[in-house]
C-alpha atoms as a PDB file:
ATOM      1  CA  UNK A   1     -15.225   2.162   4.698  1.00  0.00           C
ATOM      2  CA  UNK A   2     -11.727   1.948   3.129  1.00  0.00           C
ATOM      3  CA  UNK A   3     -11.930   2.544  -0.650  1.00  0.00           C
ATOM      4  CA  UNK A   4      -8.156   2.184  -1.324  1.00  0.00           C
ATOM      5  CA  UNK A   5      -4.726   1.248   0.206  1.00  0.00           C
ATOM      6  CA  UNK A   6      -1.073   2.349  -0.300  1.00  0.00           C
ATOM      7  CA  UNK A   7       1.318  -0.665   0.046  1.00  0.00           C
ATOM      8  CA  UNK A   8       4.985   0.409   0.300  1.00  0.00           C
ATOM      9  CA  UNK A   9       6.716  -1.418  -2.510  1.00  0.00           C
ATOM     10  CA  UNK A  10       9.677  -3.309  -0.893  1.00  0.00           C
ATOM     11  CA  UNK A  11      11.754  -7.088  -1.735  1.00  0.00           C
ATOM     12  CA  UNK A  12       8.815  -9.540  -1.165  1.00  0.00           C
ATOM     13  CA  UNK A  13      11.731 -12.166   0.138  1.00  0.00           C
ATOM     14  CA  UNK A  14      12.620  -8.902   3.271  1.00  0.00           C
ATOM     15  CA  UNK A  15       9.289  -8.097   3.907  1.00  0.00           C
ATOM     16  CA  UNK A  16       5.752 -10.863   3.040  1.00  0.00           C
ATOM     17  CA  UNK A  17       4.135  -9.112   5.137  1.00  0.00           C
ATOM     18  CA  UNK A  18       3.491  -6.384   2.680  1.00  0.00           C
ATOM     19  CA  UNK A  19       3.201  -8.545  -0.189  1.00  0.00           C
ATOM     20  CA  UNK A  20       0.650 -11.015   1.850  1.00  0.00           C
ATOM     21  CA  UNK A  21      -1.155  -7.768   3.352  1.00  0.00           C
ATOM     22  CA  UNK A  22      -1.731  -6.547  -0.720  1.00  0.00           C
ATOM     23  CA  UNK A  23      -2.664  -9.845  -1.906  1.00  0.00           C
ATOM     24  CA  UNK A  24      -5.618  -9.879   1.206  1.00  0.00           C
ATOM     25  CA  UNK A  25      -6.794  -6.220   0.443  1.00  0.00           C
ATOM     26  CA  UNK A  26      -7.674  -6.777  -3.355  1.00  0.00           C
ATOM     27  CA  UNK A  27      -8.934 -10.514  -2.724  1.00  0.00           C
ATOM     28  CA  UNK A  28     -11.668  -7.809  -0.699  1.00  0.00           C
ATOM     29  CA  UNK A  29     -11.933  -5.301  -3.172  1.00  0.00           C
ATOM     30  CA  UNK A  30      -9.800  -2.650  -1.951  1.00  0.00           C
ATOM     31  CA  UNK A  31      -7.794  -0.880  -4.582  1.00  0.00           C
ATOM     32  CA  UNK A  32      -4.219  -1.105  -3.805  1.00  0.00           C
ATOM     33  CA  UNK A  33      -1.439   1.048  -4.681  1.00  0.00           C
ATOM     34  CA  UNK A  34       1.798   0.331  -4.094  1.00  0.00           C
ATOM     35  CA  UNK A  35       4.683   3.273  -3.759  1.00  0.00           C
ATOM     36  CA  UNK A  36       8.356   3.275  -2.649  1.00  0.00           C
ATOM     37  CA  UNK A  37       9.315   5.305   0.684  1.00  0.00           C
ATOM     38  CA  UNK A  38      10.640   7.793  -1.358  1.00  0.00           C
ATOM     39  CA  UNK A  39       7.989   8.898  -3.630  1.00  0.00           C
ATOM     40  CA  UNK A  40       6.554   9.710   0.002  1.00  0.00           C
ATOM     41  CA  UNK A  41       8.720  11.723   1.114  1.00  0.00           C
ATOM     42  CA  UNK A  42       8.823  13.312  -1.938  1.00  0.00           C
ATOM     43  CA  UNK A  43       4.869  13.824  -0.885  1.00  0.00           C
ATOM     44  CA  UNK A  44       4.143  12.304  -4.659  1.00  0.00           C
ATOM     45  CA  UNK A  45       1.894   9.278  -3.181  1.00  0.00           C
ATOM     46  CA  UNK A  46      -2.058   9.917  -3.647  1.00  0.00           C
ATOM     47  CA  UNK A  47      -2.657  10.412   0.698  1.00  0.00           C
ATOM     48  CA  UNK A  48      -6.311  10.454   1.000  1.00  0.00           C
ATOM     49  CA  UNK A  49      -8.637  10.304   4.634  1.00  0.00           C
ATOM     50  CA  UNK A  50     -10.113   6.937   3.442  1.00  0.00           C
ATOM     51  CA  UNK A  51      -6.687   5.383   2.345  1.00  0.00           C
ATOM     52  CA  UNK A  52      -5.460   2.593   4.646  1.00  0.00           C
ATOM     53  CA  UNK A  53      -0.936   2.920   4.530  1.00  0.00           C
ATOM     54  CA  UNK A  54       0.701   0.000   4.782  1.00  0.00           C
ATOM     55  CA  UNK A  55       4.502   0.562   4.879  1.00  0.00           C
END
């Protein structure tokens, strides 16, 4: 089961989709945290084998 999500931070009024998608995953429980595409490539984002990416 996914324990936790990584949402890629990005301007709600470009992109809903990630802001609607974040909004669903805690209303389940899921703990979300959201990063900007950087911080990824930077390989600072918390990449687990039970994290769901969104982004």
């Amino acid at each position: 089961m996914m324990t936790s999500a990584l949402v890629q931070h990005a301007d709600v009024s470009r992109i809903p989709e990630m802001q609607d998608a974040a909004t669903e995953l805690e209303r389940r429980g899921v703990l979300v945290t959201r990063f900007h595409a950087k911080h990824l490539l930077r390989g600072t984002v918390p990449l687990t084998r039970d994290a769901l990416v969104v982004g």
